[in-house]
C-alpha atoms as a PDB file:
ATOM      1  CA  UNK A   1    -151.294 -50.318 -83.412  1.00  0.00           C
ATOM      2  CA  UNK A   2    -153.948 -47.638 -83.844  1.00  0.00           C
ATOM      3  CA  UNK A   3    -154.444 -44.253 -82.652  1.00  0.00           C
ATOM      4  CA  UNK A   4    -158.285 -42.411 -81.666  1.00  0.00           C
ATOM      5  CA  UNK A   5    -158.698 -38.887 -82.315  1.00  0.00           C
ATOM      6  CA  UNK A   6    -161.155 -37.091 -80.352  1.00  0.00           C
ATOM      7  CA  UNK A   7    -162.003 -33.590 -80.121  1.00  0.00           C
ATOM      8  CA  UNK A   8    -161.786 -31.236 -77.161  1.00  0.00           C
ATOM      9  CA  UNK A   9    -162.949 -27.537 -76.310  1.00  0.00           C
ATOM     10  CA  UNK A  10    -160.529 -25.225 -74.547  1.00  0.00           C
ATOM     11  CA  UNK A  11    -162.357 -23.270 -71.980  1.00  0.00           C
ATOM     12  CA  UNK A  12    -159.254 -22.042 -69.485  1.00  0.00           C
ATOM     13  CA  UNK A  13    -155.993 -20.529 -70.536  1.00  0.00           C
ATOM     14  CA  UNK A  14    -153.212 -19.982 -68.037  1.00  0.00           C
ATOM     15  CA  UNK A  15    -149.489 -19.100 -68.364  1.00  0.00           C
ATOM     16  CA  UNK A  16    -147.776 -22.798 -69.697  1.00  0.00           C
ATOM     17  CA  UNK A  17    -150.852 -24.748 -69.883  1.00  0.00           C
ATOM     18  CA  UNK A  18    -154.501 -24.881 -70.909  1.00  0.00           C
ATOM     19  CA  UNK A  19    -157.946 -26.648 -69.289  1.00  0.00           C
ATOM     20  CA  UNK A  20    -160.074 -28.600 -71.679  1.00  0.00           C
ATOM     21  CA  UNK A  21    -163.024 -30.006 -71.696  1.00  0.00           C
ATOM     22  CA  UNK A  22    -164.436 -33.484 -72.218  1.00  0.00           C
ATOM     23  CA  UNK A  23    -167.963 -34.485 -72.849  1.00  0.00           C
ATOM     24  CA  UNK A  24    -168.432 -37.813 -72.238  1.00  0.00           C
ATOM     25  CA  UNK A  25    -170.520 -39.615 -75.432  1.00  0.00           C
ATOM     26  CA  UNK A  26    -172.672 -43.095 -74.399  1.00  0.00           C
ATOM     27  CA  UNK A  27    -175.147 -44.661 -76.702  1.00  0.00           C
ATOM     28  CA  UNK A  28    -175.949 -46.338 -73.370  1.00  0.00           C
ATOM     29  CA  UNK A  29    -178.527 -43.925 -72.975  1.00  0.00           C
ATOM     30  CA  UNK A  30    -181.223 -45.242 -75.589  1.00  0.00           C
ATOM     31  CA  UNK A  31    -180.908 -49.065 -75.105  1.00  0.00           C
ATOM     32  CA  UNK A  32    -183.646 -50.465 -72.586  1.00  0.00           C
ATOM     33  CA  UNK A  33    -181.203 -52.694 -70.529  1.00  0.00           C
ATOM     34  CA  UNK A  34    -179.177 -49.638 -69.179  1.00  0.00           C
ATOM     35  CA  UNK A  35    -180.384 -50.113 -65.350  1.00  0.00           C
ATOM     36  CA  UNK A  36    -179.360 -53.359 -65.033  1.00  0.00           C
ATOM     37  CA  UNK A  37    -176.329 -53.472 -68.055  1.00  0.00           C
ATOM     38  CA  UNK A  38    -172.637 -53.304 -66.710  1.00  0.00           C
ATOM     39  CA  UNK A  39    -172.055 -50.650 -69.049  1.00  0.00           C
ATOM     40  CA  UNK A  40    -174.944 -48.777 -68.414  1.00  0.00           C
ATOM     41  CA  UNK A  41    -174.068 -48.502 -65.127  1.00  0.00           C
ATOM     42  CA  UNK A  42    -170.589 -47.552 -65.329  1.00  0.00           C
ATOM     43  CA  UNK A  43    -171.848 -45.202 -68.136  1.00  0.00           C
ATOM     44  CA  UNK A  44    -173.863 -43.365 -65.675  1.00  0.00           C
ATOM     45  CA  UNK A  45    -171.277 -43.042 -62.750  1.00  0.00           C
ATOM     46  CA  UNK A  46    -168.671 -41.099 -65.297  1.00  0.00           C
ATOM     47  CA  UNK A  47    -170.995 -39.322 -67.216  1.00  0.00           C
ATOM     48  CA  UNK A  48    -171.112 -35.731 -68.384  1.00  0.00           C
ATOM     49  CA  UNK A  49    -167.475 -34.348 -69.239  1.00  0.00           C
ATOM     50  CA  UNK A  50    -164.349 -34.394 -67.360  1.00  0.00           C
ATOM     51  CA  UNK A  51    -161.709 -31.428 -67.674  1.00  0.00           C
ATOM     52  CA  UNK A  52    -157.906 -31.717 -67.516  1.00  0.00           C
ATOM     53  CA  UNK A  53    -154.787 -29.924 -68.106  1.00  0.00           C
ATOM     54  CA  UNK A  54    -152.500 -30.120 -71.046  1.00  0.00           C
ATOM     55  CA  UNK A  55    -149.737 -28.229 -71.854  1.00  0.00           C
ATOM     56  CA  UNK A  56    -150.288 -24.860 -73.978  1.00  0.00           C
ATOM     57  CA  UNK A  57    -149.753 -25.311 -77.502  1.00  0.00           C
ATOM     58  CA  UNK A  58    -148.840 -21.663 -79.798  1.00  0.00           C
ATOM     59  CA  UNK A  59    -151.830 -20.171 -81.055  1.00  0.00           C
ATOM     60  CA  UNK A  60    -154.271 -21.672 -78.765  1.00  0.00           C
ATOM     61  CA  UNK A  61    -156.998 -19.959 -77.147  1.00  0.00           C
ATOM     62  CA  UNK A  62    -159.701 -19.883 -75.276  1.00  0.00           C
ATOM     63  CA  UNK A  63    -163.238 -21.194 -77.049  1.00  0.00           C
ATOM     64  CA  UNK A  64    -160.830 -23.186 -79.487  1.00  0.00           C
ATOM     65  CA  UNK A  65    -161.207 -26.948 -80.243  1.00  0.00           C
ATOM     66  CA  UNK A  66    -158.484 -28.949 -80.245  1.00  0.00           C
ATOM     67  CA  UNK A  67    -157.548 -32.264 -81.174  1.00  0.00           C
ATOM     68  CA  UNK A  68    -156.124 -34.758 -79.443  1.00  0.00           C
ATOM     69  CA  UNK A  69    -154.814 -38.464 -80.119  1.00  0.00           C
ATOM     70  CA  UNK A  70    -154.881 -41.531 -77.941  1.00  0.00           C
ATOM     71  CA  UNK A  71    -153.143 -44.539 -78.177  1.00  0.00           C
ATOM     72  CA  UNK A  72    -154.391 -48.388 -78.637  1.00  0.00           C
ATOM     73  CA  UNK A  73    -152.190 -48.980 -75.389  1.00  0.00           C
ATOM     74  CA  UNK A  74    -153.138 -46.184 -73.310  1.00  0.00           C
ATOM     75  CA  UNK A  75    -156.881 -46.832 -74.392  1.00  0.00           C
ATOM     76  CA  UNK A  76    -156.761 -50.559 -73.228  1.00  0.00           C
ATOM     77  CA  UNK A  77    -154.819 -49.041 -69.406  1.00  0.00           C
ATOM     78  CA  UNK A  78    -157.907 -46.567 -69.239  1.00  0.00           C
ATOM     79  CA  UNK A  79    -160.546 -49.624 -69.692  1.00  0.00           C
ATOM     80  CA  UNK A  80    -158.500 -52.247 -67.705  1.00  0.00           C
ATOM     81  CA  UNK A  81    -158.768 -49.414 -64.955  1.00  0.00           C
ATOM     82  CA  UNK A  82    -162.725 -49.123 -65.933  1.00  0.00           C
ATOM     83  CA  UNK A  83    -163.553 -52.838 -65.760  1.00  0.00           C
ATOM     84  CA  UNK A  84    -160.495 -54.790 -64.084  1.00  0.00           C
ATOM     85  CA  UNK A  85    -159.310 -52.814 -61.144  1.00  0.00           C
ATOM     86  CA  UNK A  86    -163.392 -52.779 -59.212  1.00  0.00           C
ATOM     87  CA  UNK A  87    -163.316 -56.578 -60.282  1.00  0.00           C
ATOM     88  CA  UNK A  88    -159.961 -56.810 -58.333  1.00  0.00           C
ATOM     89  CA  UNK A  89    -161.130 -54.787 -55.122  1.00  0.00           C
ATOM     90  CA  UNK A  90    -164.067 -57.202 -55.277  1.00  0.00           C
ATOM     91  CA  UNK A  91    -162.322 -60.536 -54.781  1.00  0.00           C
ATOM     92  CA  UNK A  92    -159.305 -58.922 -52.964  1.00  0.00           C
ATOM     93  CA  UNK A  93    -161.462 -57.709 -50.160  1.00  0.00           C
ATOM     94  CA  UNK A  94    -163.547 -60.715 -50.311  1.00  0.00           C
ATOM     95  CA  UNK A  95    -160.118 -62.439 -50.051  1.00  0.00           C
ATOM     96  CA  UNK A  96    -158.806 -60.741 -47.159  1.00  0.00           C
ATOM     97  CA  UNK A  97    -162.118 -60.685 -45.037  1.00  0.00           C
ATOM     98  CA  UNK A  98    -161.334 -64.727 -45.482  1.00  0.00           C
ATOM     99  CA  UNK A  99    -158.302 -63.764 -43.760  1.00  0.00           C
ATOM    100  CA  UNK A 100    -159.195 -62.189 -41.207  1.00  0.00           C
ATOM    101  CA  UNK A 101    -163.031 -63.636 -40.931  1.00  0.00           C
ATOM    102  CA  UNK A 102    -162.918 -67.309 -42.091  1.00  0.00           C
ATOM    103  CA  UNK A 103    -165.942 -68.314 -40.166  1.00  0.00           C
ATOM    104  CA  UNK A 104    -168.258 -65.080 -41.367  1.00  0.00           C
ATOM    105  CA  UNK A 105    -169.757 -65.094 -44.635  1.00  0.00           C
ATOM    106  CA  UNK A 106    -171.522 -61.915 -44.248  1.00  0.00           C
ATOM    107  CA  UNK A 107    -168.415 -60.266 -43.307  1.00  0.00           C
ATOM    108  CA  UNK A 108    -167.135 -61.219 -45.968  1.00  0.00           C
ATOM    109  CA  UNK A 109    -169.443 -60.200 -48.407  1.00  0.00           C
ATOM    110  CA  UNK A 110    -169.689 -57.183 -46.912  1.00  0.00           C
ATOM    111  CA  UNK A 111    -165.741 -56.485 -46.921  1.00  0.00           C
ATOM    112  CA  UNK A 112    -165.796 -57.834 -50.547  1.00  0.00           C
ATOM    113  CA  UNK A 113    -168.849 -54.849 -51.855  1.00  0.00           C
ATOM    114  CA  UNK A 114    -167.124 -52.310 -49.836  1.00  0.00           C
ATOM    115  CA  UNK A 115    -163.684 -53.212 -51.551  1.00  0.00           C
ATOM    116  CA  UNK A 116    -165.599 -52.965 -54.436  1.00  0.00           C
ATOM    117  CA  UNK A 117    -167.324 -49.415 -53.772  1.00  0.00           C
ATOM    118  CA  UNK A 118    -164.027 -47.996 -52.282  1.00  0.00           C
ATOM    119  CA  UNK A 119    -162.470 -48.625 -55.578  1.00  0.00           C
ATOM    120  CA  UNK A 120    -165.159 -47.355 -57.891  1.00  0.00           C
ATOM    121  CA  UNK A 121    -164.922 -44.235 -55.903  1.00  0.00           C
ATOM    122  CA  UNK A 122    -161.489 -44.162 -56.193  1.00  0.00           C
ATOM    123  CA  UNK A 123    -161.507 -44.682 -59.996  1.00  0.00           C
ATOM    124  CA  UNK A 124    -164.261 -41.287 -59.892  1.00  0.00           C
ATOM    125  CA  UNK A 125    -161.859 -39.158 -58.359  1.00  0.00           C
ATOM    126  CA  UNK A 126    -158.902 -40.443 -60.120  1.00  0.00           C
ATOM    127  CA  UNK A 127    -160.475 -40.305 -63.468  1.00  0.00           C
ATOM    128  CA  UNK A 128    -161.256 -36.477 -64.063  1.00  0.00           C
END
């Protein structure tokens, strides 16, 4: 059991909590392969930095950085939702087009990559 640390910058301050913001780090940027690498790719659908909500600490305000911790089990939920849960929309919708379509390969392609899509887009909006 281990815990990450990374740091954060407060840019909003409201009555009980506080907005930070997230830049997104990728050394997928310099490597040659990022078109057509898995991680390159998801690296460039979430890039650039993400703010949230936390709950106002004392003393905190705005333009401060602030730390905050992670742990080994929440990390491995964020990347199973990264990597497992478009893998899963894939062959579920490919799955259920077999259903519905047993006869229609394309159709079933085609429900499989929109499955697919739908949950990458899903993941974007969820994941801010």
């Amino acid at each position: 059991f281990w815990i990450m640390r990374e740091d954060f910058e407060v840019i909003e301050i409201s009555s009980n909590s506080m907005t930070l913001k997230a830049n997104r780090q990728s050394s997928c940027n310099v490597c040659a392969s990022k078109g057509v690498c898995g991680t390159g790719i998801l690296s460039g659908l979430f890039s650039g930095y993400s703010l949230f909500k936390k709950p106002l600490k004392n003393g905190v305000k705005e333009g401060d950085i602030v730390t905050l911790e992670i742990s080994s089990k929440e990390l491995f939920f964020r990347a199973m939702q990264l990597y497992l849960f478009p893998i899963l929309g894939l062959f579920g919708g490919a799955y259920l087009s077999e259903l519905l379509f047993p006869l229609n390969d394309i159709v079933q392609a085609l429900m499989g990559l929109s499955a697919f899509l739908l949950v990458l887009l899903l993941l974007r909006v969820l994941i801010k």
